[in-house]
Protein backbone atom coordinates (compact mmCIF):
# COMPACT_ATOMS: atom_id res chain seq x y z
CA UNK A 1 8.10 0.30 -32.39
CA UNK A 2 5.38 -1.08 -29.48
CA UNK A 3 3.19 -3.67 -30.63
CA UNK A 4 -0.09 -4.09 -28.15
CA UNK A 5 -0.92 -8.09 -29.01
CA UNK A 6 -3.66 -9.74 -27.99
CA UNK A 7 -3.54 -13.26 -25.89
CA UNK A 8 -7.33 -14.78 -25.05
CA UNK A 9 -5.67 -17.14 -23.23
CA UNK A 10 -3.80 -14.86 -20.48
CA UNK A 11 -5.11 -14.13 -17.27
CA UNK A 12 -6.95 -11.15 -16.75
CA UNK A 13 -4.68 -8.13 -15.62
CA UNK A 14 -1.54 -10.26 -17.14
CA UNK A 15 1.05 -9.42 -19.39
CA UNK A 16 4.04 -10.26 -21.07
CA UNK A 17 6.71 -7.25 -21.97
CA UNK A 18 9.22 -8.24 -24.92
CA UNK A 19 11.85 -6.18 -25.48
CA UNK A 20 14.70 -7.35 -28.54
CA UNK A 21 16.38 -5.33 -31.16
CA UNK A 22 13.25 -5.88 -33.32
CA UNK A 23 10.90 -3.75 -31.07
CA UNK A 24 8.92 -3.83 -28.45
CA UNK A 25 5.51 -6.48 -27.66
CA UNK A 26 3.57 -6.10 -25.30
CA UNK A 27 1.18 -9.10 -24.97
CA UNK A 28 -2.23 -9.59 -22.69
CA UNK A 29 -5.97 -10.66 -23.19
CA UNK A 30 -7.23 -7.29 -22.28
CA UNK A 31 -6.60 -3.43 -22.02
CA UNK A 32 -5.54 -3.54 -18.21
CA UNK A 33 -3.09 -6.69 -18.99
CA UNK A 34 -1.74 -3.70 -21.72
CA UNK A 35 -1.95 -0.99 -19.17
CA UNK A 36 0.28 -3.06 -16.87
CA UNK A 37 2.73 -3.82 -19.31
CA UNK A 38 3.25 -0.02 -20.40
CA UNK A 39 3.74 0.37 -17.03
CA UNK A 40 6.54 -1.98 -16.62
CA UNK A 41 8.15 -0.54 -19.63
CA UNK A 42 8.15 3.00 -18.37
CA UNK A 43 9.77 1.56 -14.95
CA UNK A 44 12.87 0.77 -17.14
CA UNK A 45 13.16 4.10 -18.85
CA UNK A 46 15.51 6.42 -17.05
CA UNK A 47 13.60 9.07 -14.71
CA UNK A 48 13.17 12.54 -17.05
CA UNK A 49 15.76 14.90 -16.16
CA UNK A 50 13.86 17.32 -13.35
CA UNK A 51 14.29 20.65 -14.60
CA UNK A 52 13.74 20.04 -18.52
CA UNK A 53 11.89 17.07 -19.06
CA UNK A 54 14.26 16.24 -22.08
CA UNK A 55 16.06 12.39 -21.72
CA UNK A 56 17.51 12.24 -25.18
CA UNK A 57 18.15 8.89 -26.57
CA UNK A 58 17.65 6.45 -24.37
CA UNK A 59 18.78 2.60 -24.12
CA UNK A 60 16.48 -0.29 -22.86
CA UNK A 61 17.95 -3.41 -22.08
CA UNK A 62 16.26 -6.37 -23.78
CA UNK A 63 14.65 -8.46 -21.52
CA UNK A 64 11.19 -10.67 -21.85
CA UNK A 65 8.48 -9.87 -18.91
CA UNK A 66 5.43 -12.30 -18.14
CA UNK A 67 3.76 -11.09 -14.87
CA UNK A 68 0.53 -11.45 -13.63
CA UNK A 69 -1.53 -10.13 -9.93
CA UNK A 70 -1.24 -12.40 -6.82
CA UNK A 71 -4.79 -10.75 -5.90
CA UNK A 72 -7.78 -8.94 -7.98
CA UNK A 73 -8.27 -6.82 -5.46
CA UNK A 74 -5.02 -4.31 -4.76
CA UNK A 75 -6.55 -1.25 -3.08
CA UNK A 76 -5.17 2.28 -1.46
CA UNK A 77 -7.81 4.08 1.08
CA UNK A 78 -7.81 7.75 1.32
CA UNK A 79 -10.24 8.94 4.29
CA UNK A 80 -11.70 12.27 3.42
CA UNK A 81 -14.76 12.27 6.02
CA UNK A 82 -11.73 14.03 8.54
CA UNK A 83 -9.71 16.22 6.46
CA UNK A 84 -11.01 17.20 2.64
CA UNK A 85 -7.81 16.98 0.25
CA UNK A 86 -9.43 17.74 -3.73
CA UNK A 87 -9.37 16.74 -6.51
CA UNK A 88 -5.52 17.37 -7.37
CA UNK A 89 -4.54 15.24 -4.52
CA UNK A 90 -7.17 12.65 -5.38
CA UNK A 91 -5.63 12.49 -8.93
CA UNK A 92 -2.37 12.43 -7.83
CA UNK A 93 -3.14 9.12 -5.82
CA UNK A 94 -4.51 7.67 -8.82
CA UNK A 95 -1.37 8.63 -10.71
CA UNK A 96 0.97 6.91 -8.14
CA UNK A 97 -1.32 4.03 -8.17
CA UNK A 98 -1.37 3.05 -11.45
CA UNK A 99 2.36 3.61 -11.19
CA UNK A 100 2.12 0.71 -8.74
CA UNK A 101 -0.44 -1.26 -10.30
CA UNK A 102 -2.93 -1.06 -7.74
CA UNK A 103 -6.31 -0.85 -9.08
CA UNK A 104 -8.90 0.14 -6.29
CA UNK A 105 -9.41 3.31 -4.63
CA UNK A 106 -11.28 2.76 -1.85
CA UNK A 107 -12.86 6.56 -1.30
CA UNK A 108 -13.94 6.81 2.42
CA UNK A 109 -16.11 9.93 2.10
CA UNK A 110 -18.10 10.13 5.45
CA UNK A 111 -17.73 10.26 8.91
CA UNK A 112 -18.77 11.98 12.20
CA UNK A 113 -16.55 14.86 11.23
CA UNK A 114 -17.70 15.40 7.66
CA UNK A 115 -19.81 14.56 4.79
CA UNK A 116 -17.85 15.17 1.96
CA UNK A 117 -19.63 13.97 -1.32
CA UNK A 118 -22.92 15.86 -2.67
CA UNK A 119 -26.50 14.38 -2.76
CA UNK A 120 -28.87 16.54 -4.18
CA UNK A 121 -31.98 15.22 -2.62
CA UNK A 122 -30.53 15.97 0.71
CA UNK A 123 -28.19 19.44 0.22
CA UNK A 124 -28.21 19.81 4.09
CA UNK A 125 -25.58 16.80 4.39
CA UNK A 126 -22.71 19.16 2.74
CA UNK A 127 -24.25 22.75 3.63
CA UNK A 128 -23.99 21.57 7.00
CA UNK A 129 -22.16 18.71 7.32
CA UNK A 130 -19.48 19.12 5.23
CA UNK A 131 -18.81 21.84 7.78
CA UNK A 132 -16.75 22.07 11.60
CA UNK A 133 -15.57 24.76 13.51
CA UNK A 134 -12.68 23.48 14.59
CA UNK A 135 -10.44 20.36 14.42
CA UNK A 136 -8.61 18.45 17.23
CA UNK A 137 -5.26 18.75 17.28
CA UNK A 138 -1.67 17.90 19.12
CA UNK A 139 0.45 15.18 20.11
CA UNK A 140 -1.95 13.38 22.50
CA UNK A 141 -3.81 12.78 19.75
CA UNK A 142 -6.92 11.26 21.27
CA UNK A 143 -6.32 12.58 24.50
CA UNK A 144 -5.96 15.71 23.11
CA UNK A 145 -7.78 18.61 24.59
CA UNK A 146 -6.05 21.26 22.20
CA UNK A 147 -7.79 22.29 19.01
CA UNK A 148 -6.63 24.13 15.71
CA UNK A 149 -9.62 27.10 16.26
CA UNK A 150 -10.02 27.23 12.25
CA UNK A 151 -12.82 26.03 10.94
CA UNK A 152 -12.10 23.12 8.22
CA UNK A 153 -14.86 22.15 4.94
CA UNK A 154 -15.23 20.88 1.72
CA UNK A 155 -16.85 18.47 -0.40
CA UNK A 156 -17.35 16.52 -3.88
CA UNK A 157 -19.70 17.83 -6.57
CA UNK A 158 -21.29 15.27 -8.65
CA UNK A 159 -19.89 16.72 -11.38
CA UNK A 160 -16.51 16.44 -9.74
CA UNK A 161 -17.17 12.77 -8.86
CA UNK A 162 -17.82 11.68 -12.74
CA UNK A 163 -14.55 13.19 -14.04
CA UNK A 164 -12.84 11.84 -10.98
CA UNK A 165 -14.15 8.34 -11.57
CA UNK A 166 -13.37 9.21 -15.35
CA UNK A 167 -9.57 9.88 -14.72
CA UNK A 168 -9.65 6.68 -12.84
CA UNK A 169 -11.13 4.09 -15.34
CA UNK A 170 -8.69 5.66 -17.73
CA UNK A 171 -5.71 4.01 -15.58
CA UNK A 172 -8.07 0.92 -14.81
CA UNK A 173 -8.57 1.70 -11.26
CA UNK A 174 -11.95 1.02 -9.92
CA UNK A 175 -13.55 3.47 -7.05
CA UNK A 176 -15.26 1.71 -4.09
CA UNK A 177 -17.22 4.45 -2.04
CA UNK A 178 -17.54 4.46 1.31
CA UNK A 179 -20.70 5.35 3.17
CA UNK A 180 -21.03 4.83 6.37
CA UNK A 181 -23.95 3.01 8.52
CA UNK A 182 -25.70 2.98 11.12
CA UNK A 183 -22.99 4.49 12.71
CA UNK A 184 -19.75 7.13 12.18
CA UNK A 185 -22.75 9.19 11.29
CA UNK A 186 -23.01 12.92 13.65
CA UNK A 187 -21.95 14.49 10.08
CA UNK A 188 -25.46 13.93 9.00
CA UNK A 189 -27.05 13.95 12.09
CA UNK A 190 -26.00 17.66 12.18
CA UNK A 191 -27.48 18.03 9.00
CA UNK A 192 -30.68 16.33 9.40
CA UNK A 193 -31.98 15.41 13.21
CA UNK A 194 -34.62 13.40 12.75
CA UNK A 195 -31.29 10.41 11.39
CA UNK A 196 -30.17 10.14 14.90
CA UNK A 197 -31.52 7.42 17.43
CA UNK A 198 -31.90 10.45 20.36
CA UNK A 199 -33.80 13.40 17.61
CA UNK A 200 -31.78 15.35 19.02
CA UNK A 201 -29.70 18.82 17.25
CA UNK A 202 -25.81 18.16 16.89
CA UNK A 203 -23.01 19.91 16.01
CA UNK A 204 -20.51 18.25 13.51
CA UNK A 205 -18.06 17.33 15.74
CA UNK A 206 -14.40 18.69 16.34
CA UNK A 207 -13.09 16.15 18.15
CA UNK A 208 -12.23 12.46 16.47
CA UNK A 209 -12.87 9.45 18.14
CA UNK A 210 -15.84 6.70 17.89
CA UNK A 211 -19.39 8.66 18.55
CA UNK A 212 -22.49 7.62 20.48
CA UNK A 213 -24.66 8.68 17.66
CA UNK A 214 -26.16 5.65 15.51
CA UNK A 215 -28.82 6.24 12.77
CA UNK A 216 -32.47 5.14 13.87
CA UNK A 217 -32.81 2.30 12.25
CA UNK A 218 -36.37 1.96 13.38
CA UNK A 219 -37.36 5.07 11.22
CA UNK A 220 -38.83 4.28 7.89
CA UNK A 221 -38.05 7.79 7.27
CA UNK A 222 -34.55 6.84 7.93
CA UNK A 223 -34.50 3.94 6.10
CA UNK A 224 -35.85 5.59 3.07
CA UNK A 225 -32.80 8.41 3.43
CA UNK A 226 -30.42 5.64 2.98
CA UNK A 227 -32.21 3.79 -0.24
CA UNK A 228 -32.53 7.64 -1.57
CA UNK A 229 -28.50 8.40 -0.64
CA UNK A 230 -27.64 4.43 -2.03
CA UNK A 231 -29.73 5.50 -5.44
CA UNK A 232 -27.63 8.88 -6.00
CA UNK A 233 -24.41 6.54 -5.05
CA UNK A 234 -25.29 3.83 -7.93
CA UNK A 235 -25.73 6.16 -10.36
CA UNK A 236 -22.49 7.98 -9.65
CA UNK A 237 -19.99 4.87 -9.48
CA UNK A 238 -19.81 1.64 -11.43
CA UNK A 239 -18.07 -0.16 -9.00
CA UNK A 240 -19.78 -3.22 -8.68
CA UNK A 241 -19.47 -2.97 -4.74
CA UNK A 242 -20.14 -0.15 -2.46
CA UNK A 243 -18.86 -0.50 1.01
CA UNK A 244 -20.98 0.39 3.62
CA UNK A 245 -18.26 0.90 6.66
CA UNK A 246 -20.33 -1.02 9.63
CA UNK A 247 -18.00 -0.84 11.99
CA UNK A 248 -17.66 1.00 15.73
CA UNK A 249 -21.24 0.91 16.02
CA UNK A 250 -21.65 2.19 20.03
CA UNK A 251 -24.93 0.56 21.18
CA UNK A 252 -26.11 2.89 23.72
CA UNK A 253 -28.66 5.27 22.09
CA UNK A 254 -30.50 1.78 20.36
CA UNK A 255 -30.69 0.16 24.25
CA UNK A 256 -32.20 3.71 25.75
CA UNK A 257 -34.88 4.18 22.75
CA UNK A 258 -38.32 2.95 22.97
CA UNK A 259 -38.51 2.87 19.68
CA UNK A 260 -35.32 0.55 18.42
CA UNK A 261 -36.28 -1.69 21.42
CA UNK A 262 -40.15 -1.97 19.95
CA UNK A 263 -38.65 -2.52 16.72
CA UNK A 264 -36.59 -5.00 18.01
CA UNK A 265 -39.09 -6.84 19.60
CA UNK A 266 -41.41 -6.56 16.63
CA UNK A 267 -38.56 -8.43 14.13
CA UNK A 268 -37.68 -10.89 17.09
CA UNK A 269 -34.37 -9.51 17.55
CA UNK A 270 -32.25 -10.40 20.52
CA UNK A 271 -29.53 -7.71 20.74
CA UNK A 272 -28.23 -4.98 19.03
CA UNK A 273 -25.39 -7.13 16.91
CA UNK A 274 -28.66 -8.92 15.67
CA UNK A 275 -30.21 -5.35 14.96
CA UNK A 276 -27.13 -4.47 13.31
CA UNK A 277 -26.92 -7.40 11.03
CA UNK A 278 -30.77 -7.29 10.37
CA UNK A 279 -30.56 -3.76 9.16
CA UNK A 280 -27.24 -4.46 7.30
CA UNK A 281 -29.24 -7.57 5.47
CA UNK A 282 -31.97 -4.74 4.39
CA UNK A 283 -29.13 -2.79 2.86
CA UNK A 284 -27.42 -5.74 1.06
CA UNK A 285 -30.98 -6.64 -0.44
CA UNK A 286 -31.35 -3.36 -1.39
CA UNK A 287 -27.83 -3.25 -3.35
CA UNK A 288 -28.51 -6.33 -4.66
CA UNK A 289 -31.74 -5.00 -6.17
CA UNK A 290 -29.37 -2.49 -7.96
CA UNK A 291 -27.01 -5.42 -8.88
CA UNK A 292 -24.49 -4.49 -6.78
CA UNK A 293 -22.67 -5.77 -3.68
CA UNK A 294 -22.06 -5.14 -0.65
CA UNK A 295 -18.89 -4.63 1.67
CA UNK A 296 -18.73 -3.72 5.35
CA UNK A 297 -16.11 -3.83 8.24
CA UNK A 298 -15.73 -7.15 9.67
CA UNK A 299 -18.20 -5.82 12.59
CA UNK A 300 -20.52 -6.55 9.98
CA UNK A 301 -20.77 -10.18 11.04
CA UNK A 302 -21.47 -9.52 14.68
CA UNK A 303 -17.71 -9.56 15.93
CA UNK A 304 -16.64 -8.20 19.25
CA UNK A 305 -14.14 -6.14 18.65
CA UNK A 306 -14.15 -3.49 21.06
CA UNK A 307 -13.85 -2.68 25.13
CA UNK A 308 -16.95 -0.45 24.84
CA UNK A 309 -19.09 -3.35 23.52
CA UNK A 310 -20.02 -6.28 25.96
CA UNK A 311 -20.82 -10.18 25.06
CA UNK A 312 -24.19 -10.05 25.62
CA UNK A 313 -25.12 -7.32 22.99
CA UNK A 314 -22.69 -8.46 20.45
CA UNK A 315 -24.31 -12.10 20.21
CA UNK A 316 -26.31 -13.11 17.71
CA UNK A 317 -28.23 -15.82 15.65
CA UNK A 318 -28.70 -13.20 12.58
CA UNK A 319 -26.84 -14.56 9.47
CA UNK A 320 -25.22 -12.12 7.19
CA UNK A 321 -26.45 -11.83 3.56
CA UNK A 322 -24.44 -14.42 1.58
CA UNK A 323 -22.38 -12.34 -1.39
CA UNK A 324 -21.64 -9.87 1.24
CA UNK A 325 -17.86 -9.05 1.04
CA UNK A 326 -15.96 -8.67 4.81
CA UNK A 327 -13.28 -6.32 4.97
CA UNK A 328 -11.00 -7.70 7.86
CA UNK A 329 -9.32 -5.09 10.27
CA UNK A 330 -9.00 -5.76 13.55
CA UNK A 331 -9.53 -9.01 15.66
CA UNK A 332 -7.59 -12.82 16.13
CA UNK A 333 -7.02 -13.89 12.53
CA UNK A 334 -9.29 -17.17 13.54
CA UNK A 335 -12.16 -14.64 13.09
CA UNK A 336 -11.34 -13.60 9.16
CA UNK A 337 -10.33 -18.06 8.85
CA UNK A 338 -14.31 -18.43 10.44
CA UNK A 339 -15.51 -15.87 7.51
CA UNK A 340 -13.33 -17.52 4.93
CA UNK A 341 -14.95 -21.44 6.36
CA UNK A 342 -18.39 -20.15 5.89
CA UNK A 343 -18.30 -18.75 2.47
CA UNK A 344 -17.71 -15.02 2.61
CA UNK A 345 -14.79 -13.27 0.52
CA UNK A 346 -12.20 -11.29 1.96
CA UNK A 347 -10.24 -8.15 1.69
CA UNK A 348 -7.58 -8.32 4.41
CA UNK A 349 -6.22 -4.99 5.96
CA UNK A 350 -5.55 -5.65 9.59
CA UNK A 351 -4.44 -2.10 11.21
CA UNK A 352 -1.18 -3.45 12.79
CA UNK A 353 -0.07 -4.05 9.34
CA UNK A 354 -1.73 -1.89 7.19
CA UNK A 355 -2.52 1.25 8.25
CA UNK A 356 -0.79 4.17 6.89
CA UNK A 357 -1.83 6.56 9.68
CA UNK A 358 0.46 4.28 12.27
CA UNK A 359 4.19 5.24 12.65
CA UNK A 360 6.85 4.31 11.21
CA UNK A 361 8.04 3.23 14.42
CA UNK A 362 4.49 0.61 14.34
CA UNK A 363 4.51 -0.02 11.14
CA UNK A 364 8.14 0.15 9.23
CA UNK A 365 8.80 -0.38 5.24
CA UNK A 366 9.94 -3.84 5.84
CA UNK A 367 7.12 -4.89 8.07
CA UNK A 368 4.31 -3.30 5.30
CA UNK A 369 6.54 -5.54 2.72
CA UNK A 370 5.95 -8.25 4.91
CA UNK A 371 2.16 -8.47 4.88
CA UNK A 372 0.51 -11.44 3.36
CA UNK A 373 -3.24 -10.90 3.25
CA UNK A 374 -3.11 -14.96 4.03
CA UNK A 375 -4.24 -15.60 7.38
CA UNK A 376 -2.08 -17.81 9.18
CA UNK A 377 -3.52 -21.23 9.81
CA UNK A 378 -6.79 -20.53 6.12
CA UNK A 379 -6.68 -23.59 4.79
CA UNK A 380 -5.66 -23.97 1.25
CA UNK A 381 -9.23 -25.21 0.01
CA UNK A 382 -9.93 -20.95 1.51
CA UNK A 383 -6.87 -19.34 -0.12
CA UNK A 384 -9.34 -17.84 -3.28
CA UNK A 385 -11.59 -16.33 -0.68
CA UNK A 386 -9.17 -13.98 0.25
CA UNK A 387 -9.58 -11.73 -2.85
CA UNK A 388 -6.95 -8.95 -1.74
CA UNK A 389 -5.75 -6.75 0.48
CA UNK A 390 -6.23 -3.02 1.19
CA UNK A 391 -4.03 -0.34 2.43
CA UNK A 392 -5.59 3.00 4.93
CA UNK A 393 -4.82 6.21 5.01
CA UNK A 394 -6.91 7.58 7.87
CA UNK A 395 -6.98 11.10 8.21
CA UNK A 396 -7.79 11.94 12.07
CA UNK A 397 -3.93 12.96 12.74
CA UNK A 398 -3.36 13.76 8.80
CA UNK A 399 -4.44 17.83 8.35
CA UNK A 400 -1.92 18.85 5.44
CA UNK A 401 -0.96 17.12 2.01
CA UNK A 402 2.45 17.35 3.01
CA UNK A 403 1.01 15.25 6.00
CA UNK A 404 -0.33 12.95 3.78
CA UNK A 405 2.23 12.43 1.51
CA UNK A 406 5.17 11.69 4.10
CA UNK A 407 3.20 8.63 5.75
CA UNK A 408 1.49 7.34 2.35
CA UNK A 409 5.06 7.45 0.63
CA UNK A 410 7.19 4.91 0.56
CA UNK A 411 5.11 2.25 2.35
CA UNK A 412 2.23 2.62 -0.89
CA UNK A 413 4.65 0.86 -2.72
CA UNK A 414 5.49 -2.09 -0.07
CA UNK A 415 1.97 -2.93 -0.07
CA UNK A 416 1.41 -2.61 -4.00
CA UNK A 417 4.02 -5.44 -4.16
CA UNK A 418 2.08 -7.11 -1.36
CA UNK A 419 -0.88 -7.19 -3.67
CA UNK A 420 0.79 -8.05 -6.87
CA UNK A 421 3.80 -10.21 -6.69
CA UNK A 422 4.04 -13.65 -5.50
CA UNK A 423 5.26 -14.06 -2.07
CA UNK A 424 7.94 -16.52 -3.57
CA UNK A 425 9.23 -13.85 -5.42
CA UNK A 426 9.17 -11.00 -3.38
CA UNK A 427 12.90 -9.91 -1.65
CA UNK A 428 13.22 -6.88 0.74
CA UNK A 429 16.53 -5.68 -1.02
CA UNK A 430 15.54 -5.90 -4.49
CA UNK A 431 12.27 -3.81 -3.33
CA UNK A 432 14.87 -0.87 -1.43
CA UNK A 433 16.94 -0.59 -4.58
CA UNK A 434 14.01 -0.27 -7.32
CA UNK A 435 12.74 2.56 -4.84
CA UNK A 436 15.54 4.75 -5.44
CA UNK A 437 13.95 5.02 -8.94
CA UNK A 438 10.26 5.71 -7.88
CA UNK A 439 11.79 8.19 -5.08
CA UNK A 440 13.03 10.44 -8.51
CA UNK A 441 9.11 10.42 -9.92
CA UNK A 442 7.72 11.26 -6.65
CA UNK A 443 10.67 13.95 -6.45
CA UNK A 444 9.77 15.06 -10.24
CA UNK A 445 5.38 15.38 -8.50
CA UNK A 446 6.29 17.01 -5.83
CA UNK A 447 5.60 14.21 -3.49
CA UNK A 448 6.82 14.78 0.18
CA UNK A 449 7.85 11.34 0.84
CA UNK A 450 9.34 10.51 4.16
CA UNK A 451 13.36 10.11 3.10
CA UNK A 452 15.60 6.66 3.21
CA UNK A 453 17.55 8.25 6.23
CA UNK A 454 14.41 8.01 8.26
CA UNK A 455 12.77 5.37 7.13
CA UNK A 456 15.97 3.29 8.12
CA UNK A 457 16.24 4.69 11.39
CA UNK A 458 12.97 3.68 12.53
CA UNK A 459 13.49 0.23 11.17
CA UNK A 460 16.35 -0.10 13.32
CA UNK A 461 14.43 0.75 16.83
């Protein structure tokens, strides 16, 4: 027998699993704190046999359970703007995730190379730009000057959205979209000209890398395509925040346009981080108004981040929209401890340690088990603004699910423990023996994760 009880006391997303001769409780305040617990409970029921399915009678030890989250915010990133995976794949994620208790799925849907989600006021954005000809491709990566010569689409319906974001709230996994601005935008460029800063006719673009193009943020025309695109957005998710990427914004089509620079002048703005922020204000107003928030890169706050970006034009005296939430990647951890000091909350994923795209000679298991979304030298009174962490899969170097699979699997689960357990209670050995077990579900899916005999080796280099 399971009994679900009900504690009003218990945290939210906390549980306590009971298991004695009498049956088995599972005790939490709400349906997620349930969730988790059934979770747990299938974690120490032997793996189904592969070929029939059929266990038999099975044994459970008896054992008592109370757990709760480290962080509220446990997320997995799956970039789609490069390489289109479907539904199946998204679904599987979701499985695997709930597996691991992670509950955001952060659902980074557009970028220079692709525009993968529908909006029917503007059908261009996925008749065109959900559409390239080609796709870089080799082991230069970057440098690469070879290409695939097979053109490469696909997109979301809105139809396909709902029952996605159904099949997610069913294992109580929120989706966070991404949609990117003012720049990683050529994708709808392509599809609509007048976006762009130059008005000029693109192609979507077959090579990755960070783009000159940057919407003209001048245009009220332009303007009024993102409130239009935001509207379709919010009526498609719940999620209470929508992330608006923000980050590798090249200013060089805003310093050569007449236009941005009139505008600039006209709002007394000083550089183009200020025009950045300034614009990014108007869209965190405008998601307020829909009584949501907003999340952007931490270029959002006017860092300098990269080589292609000088001092001067990444000053500024612009203040960011308080409520705004930064999502920390790259930069000196003094920068996200700055955010943290002046009030903003944080999702930490800083690439060295988080992103799944990197190596396993970059980034081994044990160093993704290592991660704590804690800046080194936050002050305690700042801890609770760091509100979680967030693994990446970027897709630039990612074509296949197989692909996919090998560089997601194992390290998801390293960083699902980051988000979840205390860091007094984590231990690297424990974690390498309880993934023997997952390894037999992901075998049972079909799941090409990368195998123990390499993942060892390259934590040995």
């Amino acid at each position: 027998n399971i009994c679900l009880k009900n504690d009003k006391n218990m945290a939210n997303e906390a549980y306590r699993l009971v298991i004695s001769k009498n049956g088995i409780e599972i005790i939490a305040s709400n349906n997620a704190g349930w969730f988790y617990g059934v979770q747990s409970l299938f974690q120490l029921i032997p793996a189904t046999d592969k070929t029939t399915g059929i266990m038999g009678s099975i044994q459970v030890p008896g054992v008592t359970i109370s757990d709760e989250p480290r962080f509220a915010w446990r997320a997995f990133m799956l970039d789609e703007g490069r390489y289109y995976k479907g539904m199946a794949q998204v679904k599987l994620l979701l499985d695997e995730m709930a597996r691991l208790k992670m509950n955001v799925f952060h659902w980074h849907l557009v970028d220079n190379e692709g525009w993968r989600i529908e909006i029917k006021k503007y059908p261009l954005l996925t008749e065109i730009g959900s559409k390239r000809k080609s796709s870089q491709i080799g082991p230069l990566k970057w440098e690469s000057p070879m290409q695939s010569g097979e053109p490469h689409e696909g997109f979301y319906t809105q139809k396909e959205i709902k029952e996605i974001i159904k099949y997610a709230e069913e294992r109580h996994i929120t989706i966070v979209p991404e949609i990117e601005m003012p720049g990683h935008s050529t994708a709808a460029i392509a599809a609509y000209p007048w976006l762009g800063t130059e008005k000029k006719r693109k192609d979507v673009p077959t090579r990755f890398g960070v783009s000159d193009d940057v919407y003209d943020v001048s245009d009220p025309r332009c303007l009024q395509f993102f409130t239009d695109v935001l509207d379709e957005i919010v009526d498609l998710f719940p999620s209470k925040v929508i992330h608006i990427g923000g980050d590798e914004v090249k200013y060089n089509d805003w310093k050569k346009s007449a236009s941005i620079q009139a505008y600039m002048k006209d709002n007394n703005l000083a550089t183009p981080a200020d025009l950045q922020i300034f614009f990014t204000n108007y869209i965190s107003h405008y998601l307020q108004s829909k009584g949501r928030r907003m999340m952007g890169w931490n270029e959002i706050l006017g860092h300098n981040l990269h080589e292609y970006q000088s001092e001067i034009d990444t000053k500024t005296n612009q203040q960011l929209a308080k409520g705004s939430i930064i999502h920390f990647w790259k930069g000196d951890a003094d920068l996200a401890v700055q955010a943290a000091g002046r009030g903003y909350e944080i999702v930490n994923s800083h690439h060295t340690k988080t992103y799944l795209d990197y190596s396993y000679d970059d980034l081994t298991l044990s160093r993704a088990y290592a991660f704590d979304p804690i800046p080194e030298g936050l002050a305690p009174k700042y801890h609770e603004k760091v509100i979680g962490m967030g693994c990446q899969m970027w897709g630039e170097w990612i074509p296949t699910v197989g692909n996919m699979h090998f560089m997601v699997f194992p390290r998801i689960a390293a960083f699902a423990e980051v988000g979840w357990t205390m860091k007094e209670n984590k231990d690297l050995g424990r974690f390498k023996i309880n993934l023997k077990k997952l390894e037999k579900f992901w075998e049972q899916k079909g799941i090409y994760y990368a195998p123990e005999s390499f993942v060892e080796k390259n934590e040995n280099k």
